[in-house]
Every structure is written in structure tokens, then in C-alpha cells.
PDB file of N, CA and C in Angstrom:
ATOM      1  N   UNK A   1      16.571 -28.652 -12.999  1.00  0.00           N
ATOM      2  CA  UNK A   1      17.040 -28.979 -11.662  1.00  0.00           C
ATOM      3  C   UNK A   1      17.872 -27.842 -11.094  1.00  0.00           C
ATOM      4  N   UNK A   2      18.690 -26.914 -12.124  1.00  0.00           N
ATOM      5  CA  UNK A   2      19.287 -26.070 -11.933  1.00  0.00           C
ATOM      6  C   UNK A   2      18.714 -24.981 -11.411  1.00  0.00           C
ATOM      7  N   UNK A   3      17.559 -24.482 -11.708  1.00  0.00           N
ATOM      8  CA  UNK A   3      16.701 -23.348 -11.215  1.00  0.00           C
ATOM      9  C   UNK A   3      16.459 -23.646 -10.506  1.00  0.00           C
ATOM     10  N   UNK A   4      15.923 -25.292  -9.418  1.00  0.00           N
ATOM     11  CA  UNK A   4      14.992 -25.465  -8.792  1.00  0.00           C
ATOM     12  C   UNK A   4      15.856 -25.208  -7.429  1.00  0.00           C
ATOM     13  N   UNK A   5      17.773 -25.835  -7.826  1.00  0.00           N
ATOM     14  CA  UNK A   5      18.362 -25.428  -6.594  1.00  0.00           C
ATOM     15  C   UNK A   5      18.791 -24.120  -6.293  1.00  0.00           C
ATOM     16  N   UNK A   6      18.665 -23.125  -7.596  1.00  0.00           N
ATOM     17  CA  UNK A   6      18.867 -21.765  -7.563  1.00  0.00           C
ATOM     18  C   UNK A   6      17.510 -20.826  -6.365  1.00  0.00           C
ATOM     19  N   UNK A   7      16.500 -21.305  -6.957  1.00  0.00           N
ATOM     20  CA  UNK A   7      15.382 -20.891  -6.058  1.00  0.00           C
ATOM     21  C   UNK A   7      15.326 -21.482  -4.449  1.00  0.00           C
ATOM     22  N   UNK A   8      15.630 -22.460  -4.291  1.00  0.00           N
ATOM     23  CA  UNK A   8      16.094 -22.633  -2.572  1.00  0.00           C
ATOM     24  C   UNK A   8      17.071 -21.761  -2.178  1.00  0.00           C
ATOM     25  N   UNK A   9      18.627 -21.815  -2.740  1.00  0.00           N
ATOM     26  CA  UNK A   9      18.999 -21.030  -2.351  1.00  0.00           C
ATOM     27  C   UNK A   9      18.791 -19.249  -1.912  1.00  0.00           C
ATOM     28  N   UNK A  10      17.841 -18.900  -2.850  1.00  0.00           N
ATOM     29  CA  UNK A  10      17.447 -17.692  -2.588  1.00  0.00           C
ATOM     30  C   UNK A  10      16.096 -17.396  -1.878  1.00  0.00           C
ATOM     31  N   UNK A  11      15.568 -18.321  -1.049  1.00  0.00           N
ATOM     32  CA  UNK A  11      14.348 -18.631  -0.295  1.00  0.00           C
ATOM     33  C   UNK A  11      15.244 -18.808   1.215  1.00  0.00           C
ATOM     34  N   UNK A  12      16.248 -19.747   1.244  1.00  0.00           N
ATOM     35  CA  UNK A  12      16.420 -20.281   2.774  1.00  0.00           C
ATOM     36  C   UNK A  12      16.263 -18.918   3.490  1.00  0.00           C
ATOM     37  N   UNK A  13      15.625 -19.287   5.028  1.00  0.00           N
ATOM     38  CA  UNK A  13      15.917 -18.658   5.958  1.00  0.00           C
ATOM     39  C   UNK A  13      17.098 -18.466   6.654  1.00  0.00           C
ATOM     40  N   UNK A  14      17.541 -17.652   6.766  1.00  0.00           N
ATOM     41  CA  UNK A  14      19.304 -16.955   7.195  1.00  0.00           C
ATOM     42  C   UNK A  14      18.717 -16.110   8.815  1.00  0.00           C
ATOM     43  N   UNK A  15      17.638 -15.458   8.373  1.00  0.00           N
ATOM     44  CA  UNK A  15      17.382 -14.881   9.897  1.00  0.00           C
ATOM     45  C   UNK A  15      16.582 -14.808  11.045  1.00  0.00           C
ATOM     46  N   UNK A  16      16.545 -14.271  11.829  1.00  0.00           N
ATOM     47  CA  UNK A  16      16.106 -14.699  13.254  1.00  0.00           C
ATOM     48  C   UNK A  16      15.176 -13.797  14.287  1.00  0.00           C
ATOM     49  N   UNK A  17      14.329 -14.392  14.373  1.00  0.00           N
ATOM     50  CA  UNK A  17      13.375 -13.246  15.065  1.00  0.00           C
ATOM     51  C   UNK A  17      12.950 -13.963  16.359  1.00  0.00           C
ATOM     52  N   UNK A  18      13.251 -13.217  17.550  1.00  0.00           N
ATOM     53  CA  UNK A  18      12.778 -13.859  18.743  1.00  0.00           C
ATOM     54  C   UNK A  18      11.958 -12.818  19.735  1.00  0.00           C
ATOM     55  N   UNK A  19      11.086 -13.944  20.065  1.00  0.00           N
ATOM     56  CA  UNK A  19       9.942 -13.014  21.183  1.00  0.00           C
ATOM     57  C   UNK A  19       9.538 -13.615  22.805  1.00  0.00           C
ATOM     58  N   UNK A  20       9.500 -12.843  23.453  1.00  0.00           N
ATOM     59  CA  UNK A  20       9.211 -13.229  24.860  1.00  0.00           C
ATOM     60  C   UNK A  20       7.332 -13.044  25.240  1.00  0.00           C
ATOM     61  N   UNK A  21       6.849 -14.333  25.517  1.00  0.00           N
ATOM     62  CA  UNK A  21       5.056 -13.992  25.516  1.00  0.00           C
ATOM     63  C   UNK A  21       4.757 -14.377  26.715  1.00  0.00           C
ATOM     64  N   UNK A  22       4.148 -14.130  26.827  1.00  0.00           N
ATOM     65  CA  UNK A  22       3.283 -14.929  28.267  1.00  0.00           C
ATOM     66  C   UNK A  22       3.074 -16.427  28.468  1.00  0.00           C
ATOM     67  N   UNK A  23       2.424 -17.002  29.181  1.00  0.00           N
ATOM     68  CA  UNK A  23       1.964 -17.741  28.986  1.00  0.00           C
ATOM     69  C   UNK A  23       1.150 -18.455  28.641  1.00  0.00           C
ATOM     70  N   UNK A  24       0.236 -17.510  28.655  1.00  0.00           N
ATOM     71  CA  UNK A  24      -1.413 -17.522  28.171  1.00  0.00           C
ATOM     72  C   UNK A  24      -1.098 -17.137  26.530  1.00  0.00           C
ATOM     73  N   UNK A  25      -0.303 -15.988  26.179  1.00  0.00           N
ATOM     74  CA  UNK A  25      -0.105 -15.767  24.679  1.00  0.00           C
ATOM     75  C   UNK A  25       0.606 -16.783  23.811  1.00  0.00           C
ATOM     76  N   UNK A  26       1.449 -17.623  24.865  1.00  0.00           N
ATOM     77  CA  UNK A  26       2.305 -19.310  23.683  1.00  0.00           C
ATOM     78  C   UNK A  26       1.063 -20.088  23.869  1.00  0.00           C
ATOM     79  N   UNK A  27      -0.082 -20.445  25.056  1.00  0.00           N
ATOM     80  CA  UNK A  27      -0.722 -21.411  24.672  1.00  0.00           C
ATOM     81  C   UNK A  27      -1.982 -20.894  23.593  1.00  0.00           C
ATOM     82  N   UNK A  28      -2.294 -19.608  23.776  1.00  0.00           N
ATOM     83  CA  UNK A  28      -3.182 -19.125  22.409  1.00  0.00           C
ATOM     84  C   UNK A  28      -2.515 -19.340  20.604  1.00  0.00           C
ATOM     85  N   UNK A  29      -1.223 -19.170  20.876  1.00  0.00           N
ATOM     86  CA  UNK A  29      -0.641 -19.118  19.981  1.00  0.00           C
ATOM     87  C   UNK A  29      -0.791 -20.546  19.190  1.00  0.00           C
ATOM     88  N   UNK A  30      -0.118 -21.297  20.178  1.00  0.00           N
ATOM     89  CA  UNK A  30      -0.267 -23.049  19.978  1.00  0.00           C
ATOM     90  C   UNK A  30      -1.006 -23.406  19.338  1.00  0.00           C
ATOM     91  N   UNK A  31      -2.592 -23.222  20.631  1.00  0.00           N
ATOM     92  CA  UNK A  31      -3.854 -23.524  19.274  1.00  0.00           C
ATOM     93  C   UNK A  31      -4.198 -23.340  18.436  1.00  0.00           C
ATOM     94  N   UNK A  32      -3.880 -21.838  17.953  1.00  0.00           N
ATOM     95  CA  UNK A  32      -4.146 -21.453  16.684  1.00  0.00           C
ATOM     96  C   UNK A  32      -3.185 -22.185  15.938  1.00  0.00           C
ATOM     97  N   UNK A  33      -2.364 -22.230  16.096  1.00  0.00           N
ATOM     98  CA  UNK A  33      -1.191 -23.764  14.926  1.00  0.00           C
ATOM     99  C   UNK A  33      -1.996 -23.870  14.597  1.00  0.00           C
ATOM    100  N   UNK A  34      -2.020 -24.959  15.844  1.00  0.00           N
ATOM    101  CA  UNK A  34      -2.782 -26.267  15.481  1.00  0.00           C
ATOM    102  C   UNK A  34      -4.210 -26.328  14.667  1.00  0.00           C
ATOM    103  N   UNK A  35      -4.430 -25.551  15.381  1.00  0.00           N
ATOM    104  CA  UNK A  35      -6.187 -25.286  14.734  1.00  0.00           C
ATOM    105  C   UNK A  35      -5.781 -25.283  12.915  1.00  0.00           C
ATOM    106  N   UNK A  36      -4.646 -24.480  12.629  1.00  0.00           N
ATOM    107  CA  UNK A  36      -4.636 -24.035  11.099  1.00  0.00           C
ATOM    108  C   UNK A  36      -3.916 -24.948  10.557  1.00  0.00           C
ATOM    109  N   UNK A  37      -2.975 -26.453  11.611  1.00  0.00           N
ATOM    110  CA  UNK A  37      -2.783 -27.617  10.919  1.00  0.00           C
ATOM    111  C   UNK A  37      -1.292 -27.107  10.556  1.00  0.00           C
ATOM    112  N   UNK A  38      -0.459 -26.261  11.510  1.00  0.00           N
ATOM    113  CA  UNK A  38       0.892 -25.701  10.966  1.00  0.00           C
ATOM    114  C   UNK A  38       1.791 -25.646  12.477  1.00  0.00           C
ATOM    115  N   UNK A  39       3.233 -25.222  11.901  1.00  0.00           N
ATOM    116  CA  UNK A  39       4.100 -25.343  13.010  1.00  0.00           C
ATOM    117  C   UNK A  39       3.652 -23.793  14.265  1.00  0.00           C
ATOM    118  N   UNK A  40       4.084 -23.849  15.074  1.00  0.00           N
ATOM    119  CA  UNK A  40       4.145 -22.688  15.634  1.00  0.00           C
ATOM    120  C   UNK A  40       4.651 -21.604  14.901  1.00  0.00           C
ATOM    121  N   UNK A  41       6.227 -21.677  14.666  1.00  0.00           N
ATOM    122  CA  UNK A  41       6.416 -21.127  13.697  1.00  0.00           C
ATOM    123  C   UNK A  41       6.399 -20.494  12.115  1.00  0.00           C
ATOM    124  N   UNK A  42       6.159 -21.199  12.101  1.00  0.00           N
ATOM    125  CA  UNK A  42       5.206 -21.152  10.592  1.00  0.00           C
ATOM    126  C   UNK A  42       3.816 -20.002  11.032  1.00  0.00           C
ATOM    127  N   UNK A  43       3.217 -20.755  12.028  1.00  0.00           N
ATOM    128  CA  UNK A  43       1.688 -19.700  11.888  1.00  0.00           C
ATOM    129  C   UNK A  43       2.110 -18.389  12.926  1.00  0.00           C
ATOM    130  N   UNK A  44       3.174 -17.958  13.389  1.00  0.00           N
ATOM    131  CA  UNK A  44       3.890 -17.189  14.020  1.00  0.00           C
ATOM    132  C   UNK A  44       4.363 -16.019  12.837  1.00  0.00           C
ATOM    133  N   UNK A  45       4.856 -16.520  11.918  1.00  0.00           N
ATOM    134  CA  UNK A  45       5.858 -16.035  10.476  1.00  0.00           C
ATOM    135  C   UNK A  45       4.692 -15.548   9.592  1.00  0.00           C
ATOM    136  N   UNK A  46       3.736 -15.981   9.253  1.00  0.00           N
ATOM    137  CA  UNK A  46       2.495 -15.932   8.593  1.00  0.00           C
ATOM    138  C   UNK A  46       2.190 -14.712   8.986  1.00  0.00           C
ATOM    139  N   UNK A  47       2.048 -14.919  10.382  1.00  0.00           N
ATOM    140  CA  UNK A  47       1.059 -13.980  10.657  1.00  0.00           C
ATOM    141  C   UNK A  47       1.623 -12.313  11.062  1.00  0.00           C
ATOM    142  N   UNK A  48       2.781 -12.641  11.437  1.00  0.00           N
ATOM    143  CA  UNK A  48       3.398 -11.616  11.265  1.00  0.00           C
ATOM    144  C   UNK A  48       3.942 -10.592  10.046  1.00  0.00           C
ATOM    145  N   UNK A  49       3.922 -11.725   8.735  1.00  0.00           N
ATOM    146  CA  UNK A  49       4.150 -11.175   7.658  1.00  0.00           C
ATOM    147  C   UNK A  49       2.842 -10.141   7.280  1.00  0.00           C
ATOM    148  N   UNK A  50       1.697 -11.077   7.579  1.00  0.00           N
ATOM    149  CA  UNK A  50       0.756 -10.338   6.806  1.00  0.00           C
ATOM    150  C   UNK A  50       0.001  -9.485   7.666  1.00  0.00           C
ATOM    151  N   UNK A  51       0.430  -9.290   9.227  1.00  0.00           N
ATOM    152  CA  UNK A  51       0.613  -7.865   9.884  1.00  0.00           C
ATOM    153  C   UNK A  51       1.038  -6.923   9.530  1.00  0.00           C
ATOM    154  N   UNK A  52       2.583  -7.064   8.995  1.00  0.00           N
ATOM    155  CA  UNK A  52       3.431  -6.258   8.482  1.00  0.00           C
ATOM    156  C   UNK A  52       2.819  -5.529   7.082  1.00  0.00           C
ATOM    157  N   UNK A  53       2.644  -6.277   6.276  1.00  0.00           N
ATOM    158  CA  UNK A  53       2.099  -5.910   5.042  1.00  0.00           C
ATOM    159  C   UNK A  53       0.917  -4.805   4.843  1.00  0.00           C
ATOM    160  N   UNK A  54       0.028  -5.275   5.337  1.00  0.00           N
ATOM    161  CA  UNK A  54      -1.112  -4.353   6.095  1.00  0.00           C
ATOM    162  C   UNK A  54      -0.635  -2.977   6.732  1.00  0.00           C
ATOM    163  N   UNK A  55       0.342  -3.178   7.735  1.00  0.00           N
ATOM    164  CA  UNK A  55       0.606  -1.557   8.244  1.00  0.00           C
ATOM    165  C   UNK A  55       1.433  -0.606   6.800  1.00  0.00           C
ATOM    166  N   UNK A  56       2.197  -1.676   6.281  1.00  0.00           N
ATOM    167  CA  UNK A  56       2.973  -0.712   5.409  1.00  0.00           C
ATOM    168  C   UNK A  56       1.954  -0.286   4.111  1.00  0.00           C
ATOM    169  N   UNK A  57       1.446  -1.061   3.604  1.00  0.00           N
ATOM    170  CA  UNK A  57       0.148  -0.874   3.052  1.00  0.00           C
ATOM    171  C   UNK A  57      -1.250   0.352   3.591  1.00  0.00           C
ATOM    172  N   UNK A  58      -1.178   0.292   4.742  1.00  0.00           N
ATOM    173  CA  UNK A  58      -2.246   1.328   5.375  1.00  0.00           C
ATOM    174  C   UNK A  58      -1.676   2.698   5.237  1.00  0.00           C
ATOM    175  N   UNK A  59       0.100   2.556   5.929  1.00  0.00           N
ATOM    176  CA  UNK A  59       1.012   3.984   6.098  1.00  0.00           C
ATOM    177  C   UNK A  59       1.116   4.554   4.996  1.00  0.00           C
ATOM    178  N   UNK A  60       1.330   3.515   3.955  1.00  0.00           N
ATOM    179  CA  UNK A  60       1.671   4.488   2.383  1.00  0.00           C
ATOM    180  C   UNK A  60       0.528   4.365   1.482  1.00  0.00           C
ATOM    181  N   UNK A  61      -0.633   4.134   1.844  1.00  0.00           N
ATOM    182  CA  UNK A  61      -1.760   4.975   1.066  1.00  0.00           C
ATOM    183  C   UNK A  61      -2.456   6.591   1.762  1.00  0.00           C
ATOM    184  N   UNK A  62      -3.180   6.883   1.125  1.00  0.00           N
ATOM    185  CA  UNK A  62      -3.367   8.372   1.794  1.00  0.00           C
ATOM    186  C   UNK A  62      -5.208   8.105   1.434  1.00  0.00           C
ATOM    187  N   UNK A  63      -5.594   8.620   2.420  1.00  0.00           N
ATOM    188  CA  UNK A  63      -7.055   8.504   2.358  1.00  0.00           C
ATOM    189  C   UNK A  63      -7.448   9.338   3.197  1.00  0.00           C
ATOM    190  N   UNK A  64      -8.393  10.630   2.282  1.00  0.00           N
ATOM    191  CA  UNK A  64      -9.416  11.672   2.511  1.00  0.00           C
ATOM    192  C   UNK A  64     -10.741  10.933   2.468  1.00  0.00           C
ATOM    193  N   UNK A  65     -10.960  12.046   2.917  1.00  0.00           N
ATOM    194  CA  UNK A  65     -12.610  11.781   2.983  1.00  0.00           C
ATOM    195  C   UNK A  65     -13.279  13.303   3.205  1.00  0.00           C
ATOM    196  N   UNK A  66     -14.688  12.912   2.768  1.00  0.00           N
ATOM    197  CA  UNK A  66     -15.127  14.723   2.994  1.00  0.00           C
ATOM    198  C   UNK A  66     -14.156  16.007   1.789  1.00  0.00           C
ATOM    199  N   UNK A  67     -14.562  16.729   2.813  1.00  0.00           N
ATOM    200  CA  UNK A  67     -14.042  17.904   2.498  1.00  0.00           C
ATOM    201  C   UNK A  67     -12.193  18.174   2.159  1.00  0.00           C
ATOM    202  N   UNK A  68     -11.727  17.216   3.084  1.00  0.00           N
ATOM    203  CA  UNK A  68     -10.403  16.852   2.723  1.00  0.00           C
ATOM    204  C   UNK A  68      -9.551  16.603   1.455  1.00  0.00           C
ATOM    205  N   UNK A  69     -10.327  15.775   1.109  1.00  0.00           N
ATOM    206  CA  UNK A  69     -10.581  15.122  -0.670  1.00  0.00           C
ATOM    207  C   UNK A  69     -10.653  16.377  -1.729  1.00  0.00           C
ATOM    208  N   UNK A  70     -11.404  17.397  -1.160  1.00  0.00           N
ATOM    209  CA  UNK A  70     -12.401  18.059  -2.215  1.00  0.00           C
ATOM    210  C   UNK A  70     -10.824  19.220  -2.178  1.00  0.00           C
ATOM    211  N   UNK A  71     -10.590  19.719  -0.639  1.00  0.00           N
ATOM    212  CA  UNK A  71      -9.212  20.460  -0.791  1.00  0.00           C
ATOM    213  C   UNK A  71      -8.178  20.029  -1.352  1.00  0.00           C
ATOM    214  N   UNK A  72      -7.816  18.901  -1.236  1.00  0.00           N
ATOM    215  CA  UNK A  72      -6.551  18.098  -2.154  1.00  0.00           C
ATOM    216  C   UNK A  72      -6.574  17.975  -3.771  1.00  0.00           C
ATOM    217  N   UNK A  73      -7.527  17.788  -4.306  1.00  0.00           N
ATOM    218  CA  UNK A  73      -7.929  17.387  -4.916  1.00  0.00           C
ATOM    219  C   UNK A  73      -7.764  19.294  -6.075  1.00  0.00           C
ATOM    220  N   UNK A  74      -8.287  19.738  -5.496  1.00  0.00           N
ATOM    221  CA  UNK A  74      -8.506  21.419  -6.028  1.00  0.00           C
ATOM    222  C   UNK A  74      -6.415  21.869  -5.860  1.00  0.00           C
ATOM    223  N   UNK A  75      -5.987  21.474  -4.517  1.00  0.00           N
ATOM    224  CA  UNK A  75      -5.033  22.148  -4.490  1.00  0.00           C
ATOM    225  C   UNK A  75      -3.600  21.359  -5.830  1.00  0.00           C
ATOM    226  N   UNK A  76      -4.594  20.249  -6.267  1.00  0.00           N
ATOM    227  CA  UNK A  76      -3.799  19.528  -7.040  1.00  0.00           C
ATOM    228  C   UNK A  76      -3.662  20.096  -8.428  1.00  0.00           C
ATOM    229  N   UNK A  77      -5.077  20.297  -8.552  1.00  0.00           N
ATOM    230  CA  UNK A  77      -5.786  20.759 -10.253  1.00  0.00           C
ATOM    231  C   UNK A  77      -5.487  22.279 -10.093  1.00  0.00           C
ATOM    232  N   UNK A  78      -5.217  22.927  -9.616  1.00  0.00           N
ATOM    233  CA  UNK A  78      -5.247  24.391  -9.583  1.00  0.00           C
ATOM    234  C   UNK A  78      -3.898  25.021  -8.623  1.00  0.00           C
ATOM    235  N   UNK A  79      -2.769  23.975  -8.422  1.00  0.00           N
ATOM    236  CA  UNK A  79      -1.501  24.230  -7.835  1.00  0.00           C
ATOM    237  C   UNK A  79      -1.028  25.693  -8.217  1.00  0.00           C
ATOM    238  N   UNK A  80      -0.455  26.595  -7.227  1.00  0.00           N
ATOM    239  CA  UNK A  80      -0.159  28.005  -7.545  1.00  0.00           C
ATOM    240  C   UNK A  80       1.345  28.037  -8.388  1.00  0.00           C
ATOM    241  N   UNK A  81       1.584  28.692  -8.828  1.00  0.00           N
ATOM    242  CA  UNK A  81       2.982  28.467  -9.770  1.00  0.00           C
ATOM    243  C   UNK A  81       3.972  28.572  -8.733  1.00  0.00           C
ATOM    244  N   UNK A  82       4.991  27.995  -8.641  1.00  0.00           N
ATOM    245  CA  UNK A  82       6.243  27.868  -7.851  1.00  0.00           C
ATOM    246  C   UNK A  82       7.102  29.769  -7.646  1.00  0.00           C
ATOM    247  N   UNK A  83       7.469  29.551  -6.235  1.00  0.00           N
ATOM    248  CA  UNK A  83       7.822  30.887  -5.992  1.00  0.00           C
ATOM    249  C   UNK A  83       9.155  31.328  -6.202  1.00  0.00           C
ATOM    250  N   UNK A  84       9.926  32.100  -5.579  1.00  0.00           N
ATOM    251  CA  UNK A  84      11.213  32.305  -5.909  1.00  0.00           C
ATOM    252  C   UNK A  84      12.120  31.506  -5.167  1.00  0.00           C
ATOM    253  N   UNK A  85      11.746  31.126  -3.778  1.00  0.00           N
ATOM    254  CA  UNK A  85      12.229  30.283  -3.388  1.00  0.00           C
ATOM    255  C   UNK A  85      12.244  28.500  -3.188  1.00  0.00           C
ATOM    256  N   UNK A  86      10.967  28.140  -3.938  1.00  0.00           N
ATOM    257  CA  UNK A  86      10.686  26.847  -4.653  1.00  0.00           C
ATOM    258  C   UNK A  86      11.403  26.787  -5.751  1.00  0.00           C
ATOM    259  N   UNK A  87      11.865  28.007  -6.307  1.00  0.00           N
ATOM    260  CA  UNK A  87      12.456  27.784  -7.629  1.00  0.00           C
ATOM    261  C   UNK A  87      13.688  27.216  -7.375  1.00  0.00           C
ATOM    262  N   UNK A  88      14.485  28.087  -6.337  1.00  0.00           N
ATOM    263  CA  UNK A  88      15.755  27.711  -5.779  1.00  0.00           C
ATOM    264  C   UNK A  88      15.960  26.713  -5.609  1.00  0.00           C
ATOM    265  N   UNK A  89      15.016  26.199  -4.644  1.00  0.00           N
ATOM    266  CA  UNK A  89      15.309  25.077  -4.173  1.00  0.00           C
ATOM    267  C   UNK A  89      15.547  23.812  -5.506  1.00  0.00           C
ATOM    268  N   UNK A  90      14.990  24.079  -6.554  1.00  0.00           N
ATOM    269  CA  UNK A  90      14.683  23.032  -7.836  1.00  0.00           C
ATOM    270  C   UNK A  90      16.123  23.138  -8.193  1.00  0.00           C
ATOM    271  N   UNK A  91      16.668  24.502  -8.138  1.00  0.00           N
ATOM    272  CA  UNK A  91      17.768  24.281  -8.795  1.00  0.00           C
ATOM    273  C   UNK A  91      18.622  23.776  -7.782  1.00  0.00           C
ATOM    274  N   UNK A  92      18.667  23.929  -6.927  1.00  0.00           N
ATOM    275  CA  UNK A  92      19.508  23.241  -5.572  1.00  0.00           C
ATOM    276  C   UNK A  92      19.827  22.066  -5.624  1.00  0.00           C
ATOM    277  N   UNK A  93      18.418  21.507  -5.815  1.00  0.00           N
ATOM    278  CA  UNK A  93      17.758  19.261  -6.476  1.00  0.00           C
ATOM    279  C   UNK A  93      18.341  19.485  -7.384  1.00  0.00           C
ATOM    280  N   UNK A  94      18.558  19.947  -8.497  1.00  0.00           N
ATOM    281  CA  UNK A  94      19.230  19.168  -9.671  1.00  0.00           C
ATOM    282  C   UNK A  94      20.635  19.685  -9.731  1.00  0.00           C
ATOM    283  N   UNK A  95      21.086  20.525  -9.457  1.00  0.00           N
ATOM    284  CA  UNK A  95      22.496  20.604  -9.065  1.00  0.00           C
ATOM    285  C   UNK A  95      23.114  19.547  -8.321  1.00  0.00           C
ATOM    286  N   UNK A  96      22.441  19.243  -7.027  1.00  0.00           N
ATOM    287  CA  UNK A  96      23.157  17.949  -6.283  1.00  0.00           C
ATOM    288  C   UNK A  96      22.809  17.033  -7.129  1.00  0.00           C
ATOM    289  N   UNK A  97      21.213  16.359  -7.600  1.00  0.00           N
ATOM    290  CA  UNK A  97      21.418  15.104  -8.219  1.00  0.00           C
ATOM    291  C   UNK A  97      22.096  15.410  -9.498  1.00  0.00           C
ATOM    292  N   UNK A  98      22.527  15.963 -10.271  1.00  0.00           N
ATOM    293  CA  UNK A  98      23.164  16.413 -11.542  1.00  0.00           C
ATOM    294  C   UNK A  98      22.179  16.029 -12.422  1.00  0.00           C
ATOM    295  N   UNK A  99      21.204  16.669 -12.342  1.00  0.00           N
ATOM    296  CA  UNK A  99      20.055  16.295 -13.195  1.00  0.00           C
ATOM    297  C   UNK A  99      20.161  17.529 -14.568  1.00  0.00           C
TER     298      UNK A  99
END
């Protein structure tokens, strides 16, 4: 019972997201609820989550194609050795992080 009120507590909603639509965009919105058998909010939250997810998902993968691929790919396997001033800079990074 103890976990079960531990896990609400760390689920409730605390915050707040508000939007201004049209009118035509709250009654599209509506139906789709309804259509999916949920609150406005709810299919509002949904759907925005798994908007969200998707862009951050799209932004932080990297995708070549072609010839792109074939340069990345070479400049990866065959990287030129670090210069005098790449070197610096390494020591620069681990000086600040105290690595």
C-alpha cells in the first residue's frame, strides 16, 4: 500500500499548460476525444506528449543517406590524428573538468 501511495505521489500533475485555438481547432479537438472515448484533456496531453517525443527523437538521431553516409562513415574509420591545437584544447577539457 506503501509503494502504491509512493507512486501517486510521484505521478500527480503539479503543472500547467495552456493554449488559445480557434474555434474550429476546440471543436476538432472535441471530436477526436470523443471519438478515442477520453477527456479533452487527456487526448490533448497524449497527443502532445507523443508529438514531443517524436521531434526529440527525430533531432537527436542523425541520418545520412547516399554519399553522406559513405563520407562519415570513412571520416570516422580513417580520422586524421589530432593537431597541435586539438591537442590543446584536450588539455584545456581536462584541466577544467579535472580529469
Amino acid at each position: 500500500m506503501a509503494q502504491l501511495a509512493k507512486i501517486r505521489r510521484q505521478s500527480r500533475k503539479e503543472s500547467r499548460l495552456e493554449a488559445r485555438v480557434t474555434p474550429d481547432q476546440k471543436r476538432l479537438i472535441e471530436r477526436a476525444a470523443e471519438l478515442r472515448g477520453t477527456t479533452v484533456t487527456d487526448f490533448v496531453v497524449a497527443s502532445a506528449q507523443q508529438a514531443a517525443a517524436r521531434t526529440v527523437r527525430d533531432f537527436e538521431s542523425l541520418t545520412l543517406r547516399g554519399e553522406a553516409s559513405e563520407v562519415f562513415i570513412e571520416a570516422i574509420l580513417h580520422a586524421a590524428a589530432p593537431n597541435a591545437a586539438a591537442r590543446a584544447a584536450a588539455r584545456r577539457y581536462r584541466k577544467q573538468m579535472e580529469v
